[in-house]
N, C-alpha and C. Protein backbone atom coordinates (compact mmCIF):
# COMPACT_ATOMS: atom_id res chain seq x y z
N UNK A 1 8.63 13.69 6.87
CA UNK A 1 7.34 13.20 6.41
C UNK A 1 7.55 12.27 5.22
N UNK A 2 8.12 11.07 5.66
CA UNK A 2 8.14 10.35 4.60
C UNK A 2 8.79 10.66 3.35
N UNK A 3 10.27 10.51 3.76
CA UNK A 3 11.33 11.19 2.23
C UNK A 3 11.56 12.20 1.62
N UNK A 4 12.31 12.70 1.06
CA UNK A 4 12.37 13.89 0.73
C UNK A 4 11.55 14.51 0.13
N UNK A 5 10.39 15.60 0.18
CA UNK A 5 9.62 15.84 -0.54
C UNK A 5 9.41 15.85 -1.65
N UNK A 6 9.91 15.69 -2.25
CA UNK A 6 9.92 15.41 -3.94
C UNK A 6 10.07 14.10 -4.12
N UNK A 7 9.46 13.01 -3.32
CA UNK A 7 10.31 11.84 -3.71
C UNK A 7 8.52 11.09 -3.81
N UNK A 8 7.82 9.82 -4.17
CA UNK A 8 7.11 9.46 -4.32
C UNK A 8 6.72 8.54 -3.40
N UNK A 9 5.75 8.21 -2.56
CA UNK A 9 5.29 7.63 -1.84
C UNK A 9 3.95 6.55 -2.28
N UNK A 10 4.64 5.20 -2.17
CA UNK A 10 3.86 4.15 -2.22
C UNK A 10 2.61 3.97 -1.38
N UNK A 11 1.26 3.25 -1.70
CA UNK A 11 0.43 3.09 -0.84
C UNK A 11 -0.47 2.17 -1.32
N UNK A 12 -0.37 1.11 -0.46
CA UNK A 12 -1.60 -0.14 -0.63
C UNK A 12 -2.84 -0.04 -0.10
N UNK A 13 -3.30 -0.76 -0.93
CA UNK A 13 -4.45 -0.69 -0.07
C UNK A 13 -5.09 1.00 -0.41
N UNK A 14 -4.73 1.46 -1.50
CA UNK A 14 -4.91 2.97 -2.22
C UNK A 14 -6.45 3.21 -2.33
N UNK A 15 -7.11 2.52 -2.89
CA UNK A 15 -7.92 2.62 -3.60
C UNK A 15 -9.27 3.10 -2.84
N UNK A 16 -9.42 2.64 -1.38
CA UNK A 16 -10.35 3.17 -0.69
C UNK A 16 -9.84 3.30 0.87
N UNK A 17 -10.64 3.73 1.92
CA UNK A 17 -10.22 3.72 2.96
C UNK A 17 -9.28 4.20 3.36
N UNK A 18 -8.72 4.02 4.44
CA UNK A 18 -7.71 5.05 5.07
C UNK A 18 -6.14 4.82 3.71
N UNK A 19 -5.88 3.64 3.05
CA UNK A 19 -5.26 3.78 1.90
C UNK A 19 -5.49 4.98 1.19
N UNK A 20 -6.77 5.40 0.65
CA UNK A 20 -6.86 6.63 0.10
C UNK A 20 -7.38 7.80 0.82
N UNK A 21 -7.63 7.73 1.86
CA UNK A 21 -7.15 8.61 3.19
C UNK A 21 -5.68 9.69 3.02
N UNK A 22 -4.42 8.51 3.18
CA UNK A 22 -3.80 8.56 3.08
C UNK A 22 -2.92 9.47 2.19
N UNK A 23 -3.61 8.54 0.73
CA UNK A 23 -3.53 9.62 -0.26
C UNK A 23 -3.59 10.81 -0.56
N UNK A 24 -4.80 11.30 -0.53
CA UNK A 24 -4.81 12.37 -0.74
C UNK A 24 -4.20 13.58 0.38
N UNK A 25 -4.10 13.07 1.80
CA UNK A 25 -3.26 13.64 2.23
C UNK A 25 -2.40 13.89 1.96
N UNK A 26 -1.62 13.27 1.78
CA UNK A 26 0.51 13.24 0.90
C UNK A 26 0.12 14.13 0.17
N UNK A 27 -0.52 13.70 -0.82
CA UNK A 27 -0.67 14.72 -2.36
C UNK A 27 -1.39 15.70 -1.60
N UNK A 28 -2.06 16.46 -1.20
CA UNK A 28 -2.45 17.61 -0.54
C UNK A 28 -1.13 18.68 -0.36
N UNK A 29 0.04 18.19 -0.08
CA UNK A 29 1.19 18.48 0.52
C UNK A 29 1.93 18.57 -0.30
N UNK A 30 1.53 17.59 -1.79
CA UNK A 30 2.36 18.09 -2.86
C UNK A 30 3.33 16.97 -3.27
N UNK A 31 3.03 15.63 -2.76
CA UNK A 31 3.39 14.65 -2.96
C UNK A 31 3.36 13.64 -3.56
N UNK A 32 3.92 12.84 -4.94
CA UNK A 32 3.29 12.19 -6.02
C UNK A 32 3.07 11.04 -5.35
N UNK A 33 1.99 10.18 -5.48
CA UNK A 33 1.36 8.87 -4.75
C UNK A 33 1.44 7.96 -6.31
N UNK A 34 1.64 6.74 -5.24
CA UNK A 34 1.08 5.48 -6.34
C UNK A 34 0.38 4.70 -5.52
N UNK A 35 -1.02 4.41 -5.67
CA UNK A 35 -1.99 3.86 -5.03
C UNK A 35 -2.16 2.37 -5.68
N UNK A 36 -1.58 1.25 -5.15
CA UNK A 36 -1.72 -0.22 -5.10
C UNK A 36 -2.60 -0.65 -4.94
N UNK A 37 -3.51 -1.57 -5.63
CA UNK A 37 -4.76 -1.97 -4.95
C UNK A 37 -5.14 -3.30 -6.08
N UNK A 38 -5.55 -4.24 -4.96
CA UNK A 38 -6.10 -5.59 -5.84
C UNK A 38 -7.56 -4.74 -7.01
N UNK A 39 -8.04 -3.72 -6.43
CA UNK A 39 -9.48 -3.27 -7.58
C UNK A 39 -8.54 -1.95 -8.55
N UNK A 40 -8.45 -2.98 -9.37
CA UNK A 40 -7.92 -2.00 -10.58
C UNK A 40 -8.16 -0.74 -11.08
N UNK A 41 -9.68 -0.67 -11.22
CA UNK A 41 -10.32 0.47 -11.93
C UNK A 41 -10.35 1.83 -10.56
N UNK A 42 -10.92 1.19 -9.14
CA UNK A 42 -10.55 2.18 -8.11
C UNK A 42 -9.57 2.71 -7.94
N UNK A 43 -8.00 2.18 -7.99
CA UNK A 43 -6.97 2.27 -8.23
C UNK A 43 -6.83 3.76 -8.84
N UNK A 44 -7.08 3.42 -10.45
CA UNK A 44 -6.59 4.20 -11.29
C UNK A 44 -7.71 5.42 -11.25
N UNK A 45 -8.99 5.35 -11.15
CA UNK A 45 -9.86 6.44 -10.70
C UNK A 45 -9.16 6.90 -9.73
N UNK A 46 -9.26 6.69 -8.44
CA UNK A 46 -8.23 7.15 -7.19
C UNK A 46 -7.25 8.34 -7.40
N UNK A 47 -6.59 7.34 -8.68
CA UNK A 47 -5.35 8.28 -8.88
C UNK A 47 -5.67 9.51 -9.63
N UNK A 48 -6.44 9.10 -10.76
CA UNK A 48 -6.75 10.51 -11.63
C UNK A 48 -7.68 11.73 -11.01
N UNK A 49 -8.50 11.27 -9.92
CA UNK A 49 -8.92 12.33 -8.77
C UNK A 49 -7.74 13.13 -8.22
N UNK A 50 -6.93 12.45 -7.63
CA UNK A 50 -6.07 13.17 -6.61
C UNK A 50 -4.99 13.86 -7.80
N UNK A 51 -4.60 13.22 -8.99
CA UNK A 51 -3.90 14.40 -9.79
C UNK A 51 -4.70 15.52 -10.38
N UNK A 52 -5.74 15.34 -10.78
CA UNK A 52 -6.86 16.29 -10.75
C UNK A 52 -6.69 17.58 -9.96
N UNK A 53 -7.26 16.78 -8.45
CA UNK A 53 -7.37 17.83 -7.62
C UNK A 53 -6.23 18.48 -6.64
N UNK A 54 -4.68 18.05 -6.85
CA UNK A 54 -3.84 18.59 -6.41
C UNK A 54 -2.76 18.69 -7.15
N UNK A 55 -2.96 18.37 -8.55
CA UNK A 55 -1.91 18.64 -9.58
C UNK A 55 -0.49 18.19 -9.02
N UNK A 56 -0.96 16.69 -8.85
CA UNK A 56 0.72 16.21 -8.01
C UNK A 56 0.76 14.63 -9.31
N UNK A 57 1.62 13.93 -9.91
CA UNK A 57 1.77 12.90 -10.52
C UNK A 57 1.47 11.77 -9.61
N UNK A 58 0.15 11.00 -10.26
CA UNK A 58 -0.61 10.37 -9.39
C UNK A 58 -0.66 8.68 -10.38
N UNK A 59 -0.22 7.59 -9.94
CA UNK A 59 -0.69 6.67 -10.72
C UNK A 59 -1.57 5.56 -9.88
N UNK A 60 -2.21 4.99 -10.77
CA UNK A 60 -3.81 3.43 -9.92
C UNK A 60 -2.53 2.17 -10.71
N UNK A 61 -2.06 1.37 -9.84
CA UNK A 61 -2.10 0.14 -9.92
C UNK A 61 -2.34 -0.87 -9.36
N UNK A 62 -2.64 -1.99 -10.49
CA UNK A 62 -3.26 -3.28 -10.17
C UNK A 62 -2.50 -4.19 -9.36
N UNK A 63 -2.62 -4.29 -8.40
CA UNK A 63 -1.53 -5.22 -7.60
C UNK A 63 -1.78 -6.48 -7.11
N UNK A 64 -1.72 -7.50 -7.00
CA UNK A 64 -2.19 -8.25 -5.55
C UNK A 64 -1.06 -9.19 -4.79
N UNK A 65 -1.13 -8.54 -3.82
CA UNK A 65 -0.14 -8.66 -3.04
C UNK A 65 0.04 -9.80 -2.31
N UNK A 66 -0.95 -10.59 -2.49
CA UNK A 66 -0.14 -11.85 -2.17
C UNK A 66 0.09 -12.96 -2.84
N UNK A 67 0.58 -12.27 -4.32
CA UNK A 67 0.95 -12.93 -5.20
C UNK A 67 2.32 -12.44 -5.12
N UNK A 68 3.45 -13.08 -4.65
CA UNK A 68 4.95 -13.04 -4.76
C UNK A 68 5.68 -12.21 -6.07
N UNK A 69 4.94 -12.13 -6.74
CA UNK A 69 5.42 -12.25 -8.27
C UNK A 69 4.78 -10.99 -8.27
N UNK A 70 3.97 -10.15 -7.35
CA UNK A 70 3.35 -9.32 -8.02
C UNK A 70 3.84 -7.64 -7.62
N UNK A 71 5.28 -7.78 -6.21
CA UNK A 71 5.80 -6.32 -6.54
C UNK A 71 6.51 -6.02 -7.21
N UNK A 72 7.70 -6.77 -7.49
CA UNK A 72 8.55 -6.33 -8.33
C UNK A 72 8.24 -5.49 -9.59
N UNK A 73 7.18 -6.27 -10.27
CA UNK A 73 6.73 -5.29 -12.24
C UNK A 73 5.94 -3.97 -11.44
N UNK A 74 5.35 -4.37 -10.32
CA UNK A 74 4.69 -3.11 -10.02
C UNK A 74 5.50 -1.75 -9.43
N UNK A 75 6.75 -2.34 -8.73
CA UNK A 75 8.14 -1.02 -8.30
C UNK A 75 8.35 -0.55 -9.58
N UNK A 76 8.43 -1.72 -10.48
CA UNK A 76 9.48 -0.66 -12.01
C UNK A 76 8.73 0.63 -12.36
N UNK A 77 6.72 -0.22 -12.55
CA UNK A 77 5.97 0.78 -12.77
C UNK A 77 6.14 2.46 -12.21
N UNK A 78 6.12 2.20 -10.65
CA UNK A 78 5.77 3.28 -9.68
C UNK A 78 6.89 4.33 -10.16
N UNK A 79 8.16 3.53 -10.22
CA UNK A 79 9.76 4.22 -10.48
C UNK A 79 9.25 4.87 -11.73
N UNK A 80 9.25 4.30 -12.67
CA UNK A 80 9.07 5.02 -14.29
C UNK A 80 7.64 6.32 -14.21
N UNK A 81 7.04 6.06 -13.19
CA UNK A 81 5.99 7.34 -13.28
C UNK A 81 6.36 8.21 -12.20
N UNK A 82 6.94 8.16 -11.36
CA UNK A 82 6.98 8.68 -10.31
C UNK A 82 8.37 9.26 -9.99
N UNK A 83 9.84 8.34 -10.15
CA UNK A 83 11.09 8.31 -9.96
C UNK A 83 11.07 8.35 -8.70
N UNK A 84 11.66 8.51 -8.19
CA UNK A 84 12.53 8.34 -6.62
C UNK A 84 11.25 7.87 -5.51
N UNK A 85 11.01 6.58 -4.62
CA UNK A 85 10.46 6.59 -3.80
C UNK A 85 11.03 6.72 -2.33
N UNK A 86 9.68 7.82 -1.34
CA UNK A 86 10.66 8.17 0.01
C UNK A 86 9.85 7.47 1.25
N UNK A 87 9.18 6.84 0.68
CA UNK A 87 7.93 6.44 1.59
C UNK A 87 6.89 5.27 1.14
N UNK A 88 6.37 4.31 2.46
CA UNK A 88 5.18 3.39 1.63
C UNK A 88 3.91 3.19 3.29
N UNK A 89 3.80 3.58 2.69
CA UNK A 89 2.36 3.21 3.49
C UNK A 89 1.54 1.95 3.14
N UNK A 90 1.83 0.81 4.12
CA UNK A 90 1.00 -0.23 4.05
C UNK A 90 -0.14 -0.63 4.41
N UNK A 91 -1.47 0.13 3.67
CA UNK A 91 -2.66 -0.40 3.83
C UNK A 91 -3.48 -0.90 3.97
N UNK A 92 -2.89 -1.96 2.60
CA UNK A 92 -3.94 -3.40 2.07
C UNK A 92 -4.14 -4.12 3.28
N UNK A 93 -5.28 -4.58 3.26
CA UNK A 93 -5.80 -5.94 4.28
C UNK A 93 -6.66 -6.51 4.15
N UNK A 94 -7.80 -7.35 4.71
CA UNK A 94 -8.37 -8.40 4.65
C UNK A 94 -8.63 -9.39 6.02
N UNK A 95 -9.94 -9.20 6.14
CA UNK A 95 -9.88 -10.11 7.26
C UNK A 95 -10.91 -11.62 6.89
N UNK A 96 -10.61 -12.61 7.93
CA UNK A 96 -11.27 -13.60 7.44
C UNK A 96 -12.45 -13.57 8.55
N UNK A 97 -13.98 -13.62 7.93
CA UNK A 97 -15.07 -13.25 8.92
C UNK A 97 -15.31 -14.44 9.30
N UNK A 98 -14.79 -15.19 10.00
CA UNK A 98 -15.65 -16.51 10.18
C UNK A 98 -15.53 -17.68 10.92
N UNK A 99 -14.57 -17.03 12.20
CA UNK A 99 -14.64 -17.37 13.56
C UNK A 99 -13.37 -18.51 13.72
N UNK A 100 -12.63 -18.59 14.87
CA UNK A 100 -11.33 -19.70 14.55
C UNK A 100 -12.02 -21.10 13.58
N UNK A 101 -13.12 -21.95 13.46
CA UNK A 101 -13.57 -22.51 13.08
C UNK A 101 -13.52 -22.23 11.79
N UNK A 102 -13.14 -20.96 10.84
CA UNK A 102 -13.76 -21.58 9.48
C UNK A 102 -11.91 -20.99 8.89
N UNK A 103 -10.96 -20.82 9.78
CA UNK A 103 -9.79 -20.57 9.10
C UNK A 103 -9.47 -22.05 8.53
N UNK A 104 -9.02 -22.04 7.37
CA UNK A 104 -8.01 -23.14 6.55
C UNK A 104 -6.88 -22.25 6.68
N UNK A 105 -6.00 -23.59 5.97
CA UNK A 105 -4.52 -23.36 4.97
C UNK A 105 -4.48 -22.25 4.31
N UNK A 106 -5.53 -22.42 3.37
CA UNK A 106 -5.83 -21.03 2.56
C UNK A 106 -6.06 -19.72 2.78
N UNK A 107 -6.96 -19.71 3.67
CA UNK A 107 -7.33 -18.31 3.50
C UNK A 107 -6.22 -17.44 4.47
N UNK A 108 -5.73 -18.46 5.75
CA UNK A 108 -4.66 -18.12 6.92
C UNK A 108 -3.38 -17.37 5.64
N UNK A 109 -2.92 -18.53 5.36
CA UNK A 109 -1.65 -17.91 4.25
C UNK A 109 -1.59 -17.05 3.71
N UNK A 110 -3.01 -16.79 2.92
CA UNK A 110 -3.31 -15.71 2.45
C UNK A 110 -2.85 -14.66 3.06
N UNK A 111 -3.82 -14.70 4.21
CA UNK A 111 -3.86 -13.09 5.04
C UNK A 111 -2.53 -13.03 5.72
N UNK A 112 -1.71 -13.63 5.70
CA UNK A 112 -0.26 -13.60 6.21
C UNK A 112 0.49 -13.14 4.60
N UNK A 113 0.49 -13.52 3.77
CA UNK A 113 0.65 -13.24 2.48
C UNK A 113 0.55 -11.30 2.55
N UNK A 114 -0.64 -11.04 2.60
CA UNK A 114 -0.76 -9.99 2.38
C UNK A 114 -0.71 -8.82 3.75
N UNK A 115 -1.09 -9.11 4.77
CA UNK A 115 -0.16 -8.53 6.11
C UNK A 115 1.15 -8.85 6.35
N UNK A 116 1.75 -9.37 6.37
CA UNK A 116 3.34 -9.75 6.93
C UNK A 116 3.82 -9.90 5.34
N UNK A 117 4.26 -10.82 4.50
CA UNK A 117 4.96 -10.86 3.56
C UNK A 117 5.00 -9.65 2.79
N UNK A 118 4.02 -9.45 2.41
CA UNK A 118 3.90 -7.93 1.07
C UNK A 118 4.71 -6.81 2.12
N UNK A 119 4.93 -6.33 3.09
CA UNK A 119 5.14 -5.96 3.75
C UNK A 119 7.01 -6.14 3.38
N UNK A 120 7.36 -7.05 3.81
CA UNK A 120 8.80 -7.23 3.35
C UNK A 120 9.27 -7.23 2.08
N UNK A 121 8.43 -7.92 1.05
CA UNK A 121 8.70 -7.41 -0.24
C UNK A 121 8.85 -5.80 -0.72
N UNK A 122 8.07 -5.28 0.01
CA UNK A 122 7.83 -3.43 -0.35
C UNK A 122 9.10 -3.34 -0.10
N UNK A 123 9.35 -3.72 1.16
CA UNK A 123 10.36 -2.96 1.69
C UNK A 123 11.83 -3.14 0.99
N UNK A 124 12.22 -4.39 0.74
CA UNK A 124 13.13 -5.27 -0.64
C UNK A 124 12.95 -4.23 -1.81
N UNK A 125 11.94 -4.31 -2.40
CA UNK A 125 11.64 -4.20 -3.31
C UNK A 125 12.22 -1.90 -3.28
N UNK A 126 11.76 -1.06 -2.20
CA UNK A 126 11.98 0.13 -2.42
C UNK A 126 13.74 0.13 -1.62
N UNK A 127 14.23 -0.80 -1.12
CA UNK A 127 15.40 -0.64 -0.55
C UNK A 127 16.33 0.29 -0.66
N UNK A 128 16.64 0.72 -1.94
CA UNK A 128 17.80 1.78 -2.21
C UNK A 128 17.23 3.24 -2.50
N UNK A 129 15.97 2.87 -3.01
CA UNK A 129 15.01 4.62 -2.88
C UNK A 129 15.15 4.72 -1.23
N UNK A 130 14.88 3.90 -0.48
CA UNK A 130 14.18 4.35 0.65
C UNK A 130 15.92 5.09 1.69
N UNK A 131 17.11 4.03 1.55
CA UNK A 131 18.14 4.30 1.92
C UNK A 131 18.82 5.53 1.43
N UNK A 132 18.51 6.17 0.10
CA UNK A 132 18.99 7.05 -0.72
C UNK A 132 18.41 8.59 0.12
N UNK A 133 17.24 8.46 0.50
CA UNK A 133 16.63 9.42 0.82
C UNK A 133 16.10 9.75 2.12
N UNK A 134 16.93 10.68 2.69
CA UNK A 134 17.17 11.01 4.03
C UNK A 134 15.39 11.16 4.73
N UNK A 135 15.04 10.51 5.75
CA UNK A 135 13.98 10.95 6.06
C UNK A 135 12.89 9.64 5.91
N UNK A 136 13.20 8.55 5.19
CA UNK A 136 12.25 7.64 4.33
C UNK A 136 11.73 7.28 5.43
N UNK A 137 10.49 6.86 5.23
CA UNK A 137 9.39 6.08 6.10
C UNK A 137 8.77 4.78 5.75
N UNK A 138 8.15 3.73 6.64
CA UNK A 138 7.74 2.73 6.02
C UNK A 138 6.92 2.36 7.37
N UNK A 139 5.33 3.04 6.71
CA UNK A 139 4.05 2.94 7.89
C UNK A 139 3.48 1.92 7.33
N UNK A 140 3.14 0.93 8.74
CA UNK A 140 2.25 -0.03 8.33
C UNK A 140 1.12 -0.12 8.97
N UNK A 141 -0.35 -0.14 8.30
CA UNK A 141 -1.52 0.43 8.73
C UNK A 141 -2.01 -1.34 9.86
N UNK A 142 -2.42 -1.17 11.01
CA UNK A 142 -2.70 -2.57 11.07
C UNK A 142 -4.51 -2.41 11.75
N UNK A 143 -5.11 -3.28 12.04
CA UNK A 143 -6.42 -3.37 12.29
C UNK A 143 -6.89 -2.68 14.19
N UNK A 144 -8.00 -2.32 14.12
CA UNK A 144 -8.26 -2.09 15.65
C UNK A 144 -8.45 -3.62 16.10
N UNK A 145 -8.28 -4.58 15.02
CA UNK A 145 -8.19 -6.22 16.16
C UNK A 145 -6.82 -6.78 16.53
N UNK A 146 -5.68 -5.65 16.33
CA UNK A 146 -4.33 -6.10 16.84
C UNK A 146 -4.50 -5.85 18.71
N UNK A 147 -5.75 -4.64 19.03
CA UNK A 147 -5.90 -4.68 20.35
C UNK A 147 -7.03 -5.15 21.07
N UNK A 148 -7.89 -5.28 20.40
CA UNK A 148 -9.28 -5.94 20.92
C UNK A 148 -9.35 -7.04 20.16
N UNK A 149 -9.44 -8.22 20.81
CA UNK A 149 -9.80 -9.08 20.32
C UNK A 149 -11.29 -9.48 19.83
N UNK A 150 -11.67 -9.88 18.28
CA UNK A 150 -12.70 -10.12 17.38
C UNK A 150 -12.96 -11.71 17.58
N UNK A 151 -13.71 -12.19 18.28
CA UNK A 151 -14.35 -13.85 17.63
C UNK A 151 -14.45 -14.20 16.02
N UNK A 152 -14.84 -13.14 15.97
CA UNK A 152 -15.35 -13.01 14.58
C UNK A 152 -13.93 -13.25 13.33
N UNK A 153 -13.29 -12.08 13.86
CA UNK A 153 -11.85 -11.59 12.86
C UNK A 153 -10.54 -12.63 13.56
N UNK A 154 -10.18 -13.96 12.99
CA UNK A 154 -9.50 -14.53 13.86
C UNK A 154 -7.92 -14.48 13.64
N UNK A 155 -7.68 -13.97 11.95
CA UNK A 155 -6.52 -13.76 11.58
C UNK A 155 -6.61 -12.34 10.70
């Protein structure tokens, strides 16, 4: 179940939804979480609930993930509160509502930014926690429009 039990498990996309779904499951089990999330204050509320209510070391950080620059300070964080990570659950997402017609440059990159890239950075970024620790996992949450296709949801 995602690393050795004592080991800390990453999660984007923390702050609400099956991200903090997620959460509090692990920690239910006794598992310290670090909940990633572009909404800061949910984040860190998030976290002080679930250490609260399962007395497991819980931290909220501010992330945004499809800023290149933005896992690395956030691994040191997770490491220094947490130590050893065995697991990451990739949550975060974003869809663009507004039909093949209103995708740009921008917003496309984006959502590739933060589905596909952040995604490989985690994984870079927890490389030797995750190799260190027999068992490690690396779930990536994806949309019910990877099988039904959305007009609407085009990337």
């Amino acid at each position: 179940m995602l690393g050795a039990p004592n080991t800390g498990v990453v999660i984007t996309g923390g702050a609400s939804g099956i991200g903090l779904a997620a959460a509090h499951a692990l920690a239910a089990v006794g598992r310290p979480v670090a909940l990633w999330d572009i909404n800061a204050e949910g984040a860190m509320a998030a976290a002080a609930d679930i250490s609260a209510t399962y007395g497991v070391s819980a931290v909220g950080l501010a992330v945004d993930l499809r800023n290149p620059q933005g896992v690395a300070p956030a691994a040191v964080q997770t490491r220094a509160a947490l130590g050893s990570v065995g697991g990451i659950v990739h949550g975060a997402g974003t869809a663009v509502q507004t039909g093949i017609g209103g995708v740009t440059p921008e917003n496309f990159d984006a959502g590739m930014a933060l589905h596909v890239r952040a995604l490989i950075e985690l994984t870079q970024a927890f490389m030797e926690d995750l190799k260190a620790n027999p068992g490690s996992a690396i779930v990536g949450i994806a949309s019910i429009n990877a099988w039904f296709g959305n007009g609407m949801i085009p990337i």
